[in-house]
Every structure is written in C-alpha cells, then in structure tokens.
C-alpha atoms as a PDB file:
ATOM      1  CA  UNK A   1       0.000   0.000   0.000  1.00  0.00           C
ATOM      2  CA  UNK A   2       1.390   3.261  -1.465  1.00  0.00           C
ATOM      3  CA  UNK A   3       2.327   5.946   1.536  1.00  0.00           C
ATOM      4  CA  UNK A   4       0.553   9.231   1.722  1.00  0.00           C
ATOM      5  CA  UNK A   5       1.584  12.209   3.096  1.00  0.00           C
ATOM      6  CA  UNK A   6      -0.779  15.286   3.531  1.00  0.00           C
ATOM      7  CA  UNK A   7       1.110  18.422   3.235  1.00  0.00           C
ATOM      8  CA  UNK A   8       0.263  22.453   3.437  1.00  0.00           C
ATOM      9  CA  UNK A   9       1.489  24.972   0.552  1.00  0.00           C
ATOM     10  CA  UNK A  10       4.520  24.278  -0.688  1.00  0.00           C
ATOM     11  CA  UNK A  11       6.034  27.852  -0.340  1.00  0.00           C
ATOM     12  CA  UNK A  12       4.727  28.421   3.298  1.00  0.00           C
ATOM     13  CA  UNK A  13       4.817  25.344   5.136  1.00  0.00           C
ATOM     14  CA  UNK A  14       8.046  24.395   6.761  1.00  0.00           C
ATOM     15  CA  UNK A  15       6.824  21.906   8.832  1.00  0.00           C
ATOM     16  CA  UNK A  16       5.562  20.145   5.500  1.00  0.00           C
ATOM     17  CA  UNK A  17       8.669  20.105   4.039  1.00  0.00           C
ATOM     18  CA  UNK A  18      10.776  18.325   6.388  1.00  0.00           C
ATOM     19  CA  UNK A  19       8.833  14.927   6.209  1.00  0.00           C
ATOM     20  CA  UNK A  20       8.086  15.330   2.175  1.00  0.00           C
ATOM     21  CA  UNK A  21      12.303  16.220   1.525  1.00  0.00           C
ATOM     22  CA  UNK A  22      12.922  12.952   3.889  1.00  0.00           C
ATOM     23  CA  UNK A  23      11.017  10.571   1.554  1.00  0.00           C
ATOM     24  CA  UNK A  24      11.781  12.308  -1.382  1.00  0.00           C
ATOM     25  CA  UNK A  25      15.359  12.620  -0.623  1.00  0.00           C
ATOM     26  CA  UNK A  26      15.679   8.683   0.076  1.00  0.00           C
ATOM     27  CA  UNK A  27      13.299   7.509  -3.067  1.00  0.00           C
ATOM     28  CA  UNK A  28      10.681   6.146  -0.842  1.00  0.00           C
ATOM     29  CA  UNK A  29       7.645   6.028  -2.829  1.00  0.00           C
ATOM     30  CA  UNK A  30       4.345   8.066  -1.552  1.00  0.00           C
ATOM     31  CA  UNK A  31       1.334   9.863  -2.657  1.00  0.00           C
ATOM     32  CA  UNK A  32       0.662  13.567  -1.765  1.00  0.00           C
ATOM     33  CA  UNK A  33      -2.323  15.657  -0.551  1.00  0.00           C
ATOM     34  CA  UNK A  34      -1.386  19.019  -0.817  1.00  0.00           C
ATOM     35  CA  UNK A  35      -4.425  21.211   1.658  1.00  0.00           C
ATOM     36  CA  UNK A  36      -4.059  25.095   1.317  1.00  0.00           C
ATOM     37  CA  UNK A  37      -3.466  26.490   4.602  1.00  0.00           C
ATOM     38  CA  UNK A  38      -4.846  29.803   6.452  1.00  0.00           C
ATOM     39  CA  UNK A  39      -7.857  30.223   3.575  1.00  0.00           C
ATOM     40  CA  UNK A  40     -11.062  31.352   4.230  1.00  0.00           C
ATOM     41  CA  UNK A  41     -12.675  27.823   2.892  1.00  0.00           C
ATOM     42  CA  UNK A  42     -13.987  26.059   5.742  1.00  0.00           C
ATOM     43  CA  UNK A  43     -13.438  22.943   3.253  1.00  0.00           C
ATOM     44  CA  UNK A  44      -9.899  23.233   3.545  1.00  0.00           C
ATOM     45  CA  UNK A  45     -10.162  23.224   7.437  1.00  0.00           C
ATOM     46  CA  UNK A  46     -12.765  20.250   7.330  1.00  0.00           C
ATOM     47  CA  UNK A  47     -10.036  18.080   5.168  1.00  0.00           C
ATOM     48  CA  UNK A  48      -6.831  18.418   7.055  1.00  0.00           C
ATOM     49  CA  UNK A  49      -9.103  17.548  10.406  1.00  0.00           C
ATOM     50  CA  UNK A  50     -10.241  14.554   7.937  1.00  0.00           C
ATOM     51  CA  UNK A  51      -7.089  13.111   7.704  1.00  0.00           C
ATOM     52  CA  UNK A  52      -5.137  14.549  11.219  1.00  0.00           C
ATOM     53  CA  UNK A  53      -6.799  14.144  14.873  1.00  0.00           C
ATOM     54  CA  UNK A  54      -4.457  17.161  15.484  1.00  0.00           C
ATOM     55  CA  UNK A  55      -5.774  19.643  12.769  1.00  0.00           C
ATOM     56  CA  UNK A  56      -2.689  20.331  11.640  1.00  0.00           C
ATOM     57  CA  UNK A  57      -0.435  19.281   8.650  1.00  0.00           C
ATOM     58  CA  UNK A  58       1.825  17.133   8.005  1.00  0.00           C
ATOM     59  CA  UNK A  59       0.744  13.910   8.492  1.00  0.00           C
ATOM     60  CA  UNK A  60       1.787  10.547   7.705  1.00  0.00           C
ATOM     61  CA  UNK A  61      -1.098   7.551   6.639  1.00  0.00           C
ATOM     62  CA  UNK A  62       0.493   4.075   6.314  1.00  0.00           C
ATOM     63  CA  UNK A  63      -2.622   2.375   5.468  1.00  0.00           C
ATOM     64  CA  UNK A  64      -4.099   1.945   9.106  1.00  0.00           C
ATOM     65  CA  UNK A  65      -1.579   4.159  10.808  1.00  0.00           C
ATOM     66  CA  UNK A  66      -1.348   7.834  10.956  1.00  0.00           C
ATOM     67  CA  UNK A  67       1.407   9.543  11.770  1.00  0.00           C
ATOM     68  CA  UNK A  68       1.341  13.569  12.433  1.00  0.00           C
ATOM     69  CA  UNK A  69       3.850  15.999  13.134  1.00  0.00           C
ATOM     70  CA  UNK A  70       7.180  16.166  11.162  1.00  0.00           C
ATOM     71  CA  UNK A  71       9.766  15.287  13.794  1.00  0.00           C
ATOM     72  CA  UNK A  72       7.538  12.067  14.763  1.00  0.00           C
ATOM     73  CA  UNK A  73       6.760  11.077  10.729  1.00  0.00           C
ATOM     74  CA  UNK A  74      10.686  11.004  10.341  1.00  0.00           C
ATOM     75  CA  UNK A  75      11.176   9.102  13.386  1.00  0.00           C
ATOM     76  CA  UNK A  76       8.109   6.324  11.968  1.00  0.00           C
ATOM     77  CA  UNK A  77      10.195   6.637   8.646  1.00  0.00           C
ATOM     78  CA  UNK A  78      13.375   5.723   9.983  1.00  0.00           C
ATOM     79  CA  UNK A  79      11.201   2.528  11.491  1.00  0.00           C
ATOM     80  CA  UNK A  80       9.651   1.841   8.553  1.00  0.00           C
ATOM     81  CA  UNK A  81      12.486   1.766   6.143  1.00  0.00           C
ATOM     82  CA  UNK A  82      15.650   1.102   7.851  1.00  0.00           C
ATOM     83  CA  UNK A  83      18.091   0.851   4.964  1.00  0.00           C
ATOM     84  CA  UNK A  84      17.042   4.756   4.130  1.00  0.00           C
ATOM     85  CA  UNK A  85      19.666   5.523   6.912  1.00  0.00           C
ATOM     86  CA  UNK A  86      17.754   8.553   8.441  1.00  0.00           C
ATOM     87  CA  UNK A  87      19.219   8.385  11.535  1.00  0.00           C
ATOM     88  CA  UNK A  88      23.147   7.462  11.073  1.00  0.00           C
ATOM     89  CA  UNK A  89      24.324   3.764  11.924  1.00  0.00           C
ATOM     90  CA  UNK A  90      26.726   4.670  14.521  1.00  0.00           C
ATOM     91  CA  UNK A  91      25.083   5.777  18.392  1.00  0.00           C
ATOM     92  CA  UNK A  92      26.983   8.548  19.177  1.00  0.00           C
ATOM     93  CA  UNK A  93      26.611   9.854  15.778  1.00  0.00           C
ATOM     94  CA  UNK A  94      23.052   8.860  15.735  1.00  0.00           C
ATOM     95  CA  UNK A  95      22.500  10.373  19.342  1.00  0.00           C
ATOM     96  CA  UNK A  96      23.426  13.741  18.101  1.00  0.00           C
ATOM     97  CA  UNK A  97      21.318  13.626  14.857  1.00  0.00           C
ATOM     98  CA  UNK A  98      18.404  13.460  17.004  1.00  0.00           C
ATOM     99  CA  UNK A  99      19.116  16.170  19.820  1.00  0.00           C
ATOM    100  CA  UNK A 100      19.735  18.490  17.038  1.00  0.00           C
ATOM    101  CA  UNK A 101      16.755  17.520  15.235  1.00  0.00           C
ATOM    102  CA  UNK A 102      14.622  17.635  18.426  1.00  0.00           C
ATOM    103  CA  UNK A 103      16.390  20.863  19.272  1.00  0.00           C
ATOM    104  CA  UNK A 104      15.027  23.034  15.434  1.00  0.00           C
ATOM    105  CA  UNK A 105      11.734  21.266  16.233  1.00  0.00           C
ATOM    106  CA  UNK A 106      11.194  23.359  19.816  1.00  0.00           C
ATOM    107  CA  UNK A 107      13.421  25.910  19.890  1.00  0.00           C
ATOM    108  CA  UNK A 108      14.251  29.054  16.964  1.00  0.00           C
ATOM    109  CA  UNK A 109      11.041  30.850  17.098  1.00  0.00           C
ATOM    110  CA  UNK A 110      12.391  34.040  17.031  1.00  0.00           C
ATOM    111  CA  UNK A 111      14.077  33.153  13.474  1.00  0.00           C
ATOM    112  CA  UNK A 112      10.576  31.316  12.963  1.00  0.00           C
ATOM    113  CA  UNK A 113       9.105  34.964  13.568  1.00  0.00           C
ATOM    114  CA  UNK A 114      11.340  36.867  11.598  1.00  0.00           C
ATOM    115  CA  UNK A 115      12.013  34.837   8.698  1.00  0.00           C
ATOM    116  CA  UNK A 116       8.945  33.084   7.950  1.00  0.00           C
ATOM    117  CA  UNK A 117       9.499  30.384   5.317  1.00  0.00           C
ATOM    118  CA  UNK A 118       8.087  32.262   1.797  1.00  0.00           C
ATOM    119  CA  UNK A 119      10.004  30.988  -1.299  1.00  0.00           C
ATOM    120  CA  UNK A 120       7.654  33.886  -3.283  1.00  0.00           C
ATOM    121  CA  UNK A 121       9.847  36.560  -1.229  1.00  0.00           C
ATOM    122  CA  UNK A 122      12.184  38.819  -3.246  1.00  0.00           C
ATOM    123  CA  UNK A 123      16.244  38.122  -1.701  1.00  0.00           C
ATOM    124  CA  UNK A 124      16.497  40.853   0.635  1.00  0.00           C
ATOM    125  CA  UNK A 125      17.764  41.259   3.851  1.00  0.00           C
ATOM    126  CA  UNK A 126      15.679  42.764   7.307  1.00  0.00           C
ATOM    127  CA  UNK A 127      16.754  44.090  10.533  1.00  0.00           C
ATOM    128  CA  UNK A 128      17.187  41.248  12.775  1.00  0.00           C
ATOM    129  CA  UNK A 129      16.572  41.048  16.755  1.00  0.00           C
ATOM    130  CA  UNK A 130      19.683  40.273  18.859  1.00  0.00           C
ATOM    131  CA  UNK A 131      16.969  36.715  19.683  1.00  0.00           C
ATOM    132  CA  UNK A 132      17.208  36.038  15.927  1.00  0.00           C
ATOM    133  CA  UNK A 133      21.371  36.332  15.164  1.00  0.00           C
ATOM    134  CA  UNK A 134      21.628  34.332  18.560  1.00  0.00           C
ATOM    135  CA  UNK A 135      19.298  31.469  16.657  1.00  0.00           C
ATOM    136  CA  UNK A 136      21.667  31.321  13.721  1.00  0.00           C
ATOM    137  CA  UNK A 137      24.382  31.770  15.524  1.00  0.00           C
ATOM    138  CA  UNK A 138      23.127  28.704  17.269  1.00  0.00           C
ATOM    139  CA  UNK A 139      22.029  26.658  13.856  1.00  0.00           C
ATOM    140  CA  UNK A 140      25.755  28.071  12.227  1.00  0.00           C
ATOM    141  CA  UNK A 141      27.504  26.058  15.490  1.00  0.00           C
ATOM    142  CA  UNK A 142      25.172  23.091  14.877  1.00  0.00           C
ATOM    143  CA  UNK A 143      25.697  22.580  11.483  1.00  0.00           C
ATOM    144  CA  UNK A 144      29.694  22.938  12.079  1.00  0.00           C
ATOM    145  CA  UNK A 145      29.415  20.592  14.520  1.00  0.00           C
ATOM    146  CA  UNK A 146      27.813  18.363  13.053  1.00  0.00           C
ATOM    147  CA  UNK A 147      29.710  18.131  10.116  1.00  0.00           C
ATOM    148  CA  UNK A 148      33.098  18.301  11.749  1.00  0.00           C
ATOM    149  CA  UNK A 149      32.504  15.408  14.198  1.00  0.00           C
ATOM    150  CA  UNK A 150      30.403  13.214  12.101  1.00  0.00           C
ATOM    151  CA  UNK A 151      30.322  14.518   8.262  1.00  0.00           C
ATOM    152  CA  UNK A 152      33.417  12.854   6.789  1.00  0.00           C
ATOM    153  CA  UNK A 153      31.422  10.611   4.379  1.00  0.00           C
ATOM    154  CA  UNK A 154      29.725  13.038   2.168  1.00  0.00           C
ATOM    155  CA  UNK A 155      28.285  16.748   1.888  1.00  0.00           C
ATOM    156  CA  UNK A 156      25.601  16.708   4.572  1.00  0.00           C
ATOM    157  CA  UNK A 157      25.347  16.850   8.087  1.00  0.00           C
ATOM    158  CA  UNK A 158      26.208  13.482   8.917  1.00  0.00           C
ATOM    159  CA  UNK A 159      28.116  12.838   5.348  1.00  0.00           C
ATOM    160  CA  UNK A 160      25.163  10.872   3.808  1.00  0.00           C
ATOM    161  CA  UNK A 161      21.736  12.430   3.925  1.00  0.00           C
ATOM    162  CA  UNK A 162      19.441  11.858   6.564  1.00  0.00           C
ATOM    163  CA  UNK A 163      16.520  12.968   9.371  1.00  0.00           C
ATOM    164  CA  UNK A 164      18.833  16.250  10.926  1.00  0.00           C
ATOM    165  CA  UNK A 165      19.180  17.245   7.021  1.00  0.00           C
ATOM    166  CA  UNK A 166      15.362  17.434   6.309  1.00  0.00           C
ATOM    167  CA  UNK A 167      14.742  19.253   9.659  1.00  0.00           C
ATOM    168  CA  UNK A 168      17.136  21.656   9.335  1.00  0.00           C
ATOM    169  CA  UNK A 169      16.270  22.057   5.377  1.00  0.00           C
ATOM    170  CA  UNK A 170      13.454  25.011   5.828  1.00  0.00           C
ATOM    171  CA  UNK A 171      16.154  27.223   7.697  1.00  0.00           C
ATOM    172  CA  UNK A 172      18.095  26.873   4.476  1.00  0.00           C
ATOM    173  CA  UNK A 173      15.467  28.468   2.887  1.00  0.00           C
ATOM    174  CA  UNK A 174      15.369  31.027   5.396  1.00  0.00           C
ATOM    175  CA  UNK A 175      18.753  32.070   5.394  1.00  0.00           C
ATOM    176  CA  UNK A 176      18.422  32.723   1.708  1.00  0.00           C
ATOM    177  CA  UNK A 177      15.565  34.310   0.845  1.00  0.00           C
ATOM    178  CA  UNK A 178      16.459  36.903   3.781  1.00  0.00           C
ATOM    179  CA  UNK A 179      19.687  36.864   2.184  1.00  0.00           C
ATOM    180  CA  UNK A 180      21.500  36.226   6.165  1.00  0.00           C
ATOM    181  CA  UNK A 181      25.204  36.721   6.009  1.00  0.00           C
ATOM    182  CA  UNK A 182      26.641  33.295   6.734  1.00  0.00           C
ATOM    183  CA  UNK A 183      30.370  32.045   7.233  1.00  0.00           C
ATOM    184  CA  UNK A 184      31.604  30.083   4.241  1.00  0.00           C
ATOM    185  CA  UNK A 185      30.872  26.926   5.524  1.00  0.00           C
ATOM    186  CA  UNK A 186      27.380  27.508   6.439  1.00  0.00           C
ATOM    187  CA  UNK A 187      26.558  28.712   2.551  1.00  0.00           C
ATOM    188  CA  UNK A 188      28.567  25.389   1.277  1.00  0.00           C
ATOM    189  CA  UNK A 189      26.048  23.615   3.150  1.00  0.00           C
ATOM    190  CA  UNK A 190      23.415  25.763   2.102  1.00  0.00           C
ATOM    191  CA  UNK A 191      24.430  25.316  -1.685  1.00  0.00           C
ATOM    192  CA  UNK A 192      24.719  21.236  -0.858  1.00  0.00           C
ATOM    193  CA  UNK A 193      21.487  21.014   0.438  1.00  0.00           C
ATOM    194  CA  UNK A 194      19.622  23.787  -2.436  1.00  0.00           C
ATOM    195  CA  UNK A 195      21.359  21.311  -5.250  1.00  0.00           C
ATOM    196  CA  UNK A 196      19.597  18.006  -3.840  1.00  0.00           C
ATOM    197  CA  UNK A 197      16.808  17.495  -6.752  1.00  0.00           C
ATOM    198  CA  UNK A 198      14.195  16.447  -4.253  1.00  0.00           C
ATOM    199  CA  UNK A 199      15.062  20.272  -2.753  1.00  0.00           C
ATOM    200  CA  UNK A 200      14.461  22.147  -6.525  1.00  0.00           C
ATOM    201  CA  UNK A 201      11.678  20.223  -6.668  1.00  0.00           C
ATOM    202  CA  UNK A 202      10.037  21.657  -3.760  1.00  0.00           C
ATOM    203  CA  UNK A 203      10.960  24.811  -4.144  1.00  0.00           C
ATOM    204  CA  UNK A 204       9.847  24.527  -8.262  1.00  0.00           C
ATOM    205  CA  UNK A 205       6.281  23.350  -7.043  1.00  0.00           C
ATOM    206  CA  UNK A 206       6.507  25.929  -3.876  1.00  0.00           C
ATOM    207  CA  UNK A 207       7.298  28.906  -6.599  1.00  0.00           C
ATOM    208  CA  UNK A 208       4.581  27.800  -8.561  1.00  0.00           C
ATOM    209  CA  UNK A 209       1.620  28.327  -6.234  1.00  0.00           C
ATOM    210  CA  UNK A 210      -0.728  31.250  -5.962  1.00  0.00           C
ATOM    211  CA  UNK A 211      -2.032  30.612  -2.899  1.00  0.00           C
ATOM    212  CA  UNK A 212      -1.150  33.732  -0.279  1.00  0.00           C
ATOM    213  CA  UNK A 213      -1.330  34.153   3.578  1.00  0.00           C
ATOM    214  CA  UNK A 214      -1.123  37.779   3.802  1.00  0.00           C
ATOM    215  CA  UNK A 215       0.393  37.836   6.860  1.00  0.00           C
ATOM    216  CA  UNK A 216       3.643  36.028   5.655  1.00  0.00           C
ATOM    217  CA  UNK A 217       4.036  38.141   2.486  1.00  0.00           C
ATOM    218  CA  UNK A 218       4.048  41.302   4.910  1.00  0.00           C
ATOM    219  CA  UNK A 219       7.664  40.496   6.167  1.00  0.00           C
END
C-alpha cells in the first residue's frame, strides 16, 4: 500500500517540508495531498481535520496508521524503512542527529518569527533582533558541529543524507531568501542542500503556487 503524506502549501509550510524532503530525498515512494493552509474555505479546514486528529499538517497515513507531526513522521520513517539511513548507523553519531533535530523542532522561534518560510519573497535582507542572530548563531555552530565530528562521508550533516538534514532544510530556505550573512561553511552547506533534486523540486512546485497568507508576504 502506497504511503501518503498530507502536506500544506509548498512555499509556506516548513513543517511540510521536512517529512516530504525525507522521503523524497531517500526515493521512498508516496502519494501527496497538498491542503491550502490559512484560507477562508472552511473545506480546507474540514479536510486536514479529515485526515489529522491534530488539525494540523503534516501527516503521515500508512494504510491503518497515521502519523502527524514532522519530527515524529521522520522518526516512523526511519522505522519503517531502515536501509534509508535517516538516523546514522553509529550511536553517538546517531545520538546527536536526534538532539539536534529535536532541538530546530522546539526551539528558533524568534528566526521562525522573523524569517517566515516564503520561497515567493524577493532576496532581501531585514533588521534582525539580537533573539534572531543568537538562533543562527546557534544553527551556524550546529551545522559545524555536526559536520566536523560526524560529516566525513559526504556533503551533509552526517556525510550521507538523513533525518537532521530534512529538519534543518526550511532554515536553508530562510537564510536565503532573507539573504542572512553566513560564514563560508554555512553557505557550502546551504548550496549542498539547495542542489539536492528532491530540494528544486520543492521549491519549483513551492514557486509555482498562488495561494497567499497575507500575513507572511508582509515580512
């Protein structure tokens, strides 16, 4: 039975996009629902609550299992299909991939605030809060980390692409389209992770929408 995976726009929805770039990204096979989000169609509202107990998107249906929220649909994932390597082989390595990934999935909100995830939005910059250079300051150190202690076997985070990649892949996003002045080896992660097909394909579909929430396109 073919996976499904009901997602939000394209453009806006981070949370979407980490779950859709993880089976993407590893050729697992699944269907997709995209639901606009924010409208003013109580449809759209009565569908997402149709598939998700939560309300919310993304979620996960495995024939009689439903899986919502990103950071849990990656874990079920990594379950599911083993050999995809989501989470890295070795423990300590594989220890790290998820505090990191837990960490993006609570903390950053002032980054969430002032860089709202809008592929649509011209490349400019903004006046950032001292909260917001302290979160990517924080995600800069992360991804160093990361890649220093456990990225010797390819481009990404932990070499080989995997579960930290995909929730870490809507800052990407961020960081560029608010044009954020990054060290050198923050944009050659950046440019790694922005080459990945399954990643120009989101952001091809994402640039193709017309759907708006007006209070994104403000910032």
């Amino acid at each position: 039975m073919t996976l499904k995976l009901v997602i939000g726009n394209k453009n806006y929805s981070s949370w979407s996009m980490r779950p859709w770039l993880a089976l993407r990204g590893c050729d697992i096979a699944f269907e997709e629902i995209v639901i606009p989000l924010y409208t003013d169609d109580p449809a759209d509202k009565a569908r997402i609550l149709s598939h998700s107990p939560a309300g919310k998107v993304p979620v996960l249906i495995d024939g009689a299992i439903t899986v919502w929220d990103s950071l849990a649909i990656i874990e079920y994932l990594a379950e599911r299909f083993p050999e995809a390597g989501l989470w890295p082989a070795d423990a300590a390595a594989r220890a790290q991939a998820r505090s990191v990934s837990a960490e993006m999935h609570s903390g950053f909100q002032a980054l969430r605030n002032e860089c709202p995830m809008n592929l649509h939005r011209p490349l400019r910059p903004v006046e950032l809060s001292a909260d917001a250079k302290a979160n990517i300051a924080r995600v800069e150190e992360i991804w160093r980390d990361c890649r220093a202690r456990y990225g010797a076997g390819g481009p990404f985070l932990f070499g080989r692409f995997g579960g930290a990649d995909a929730m870490f892949a809507p800052v990407v996003t961020r960081l560029h389209t608010f044009a954020v002045p990054v060290a050198a080896d923050t944009r050659a992660y950046m440019d790694t992770m922005m080459a990945m097909p399954a990643f120009a394909e989101w952001v091809k579909d994402g640039l193709a929408e017309t759907w708006t929430i007006d209070r994104v396109e403000k910032v």
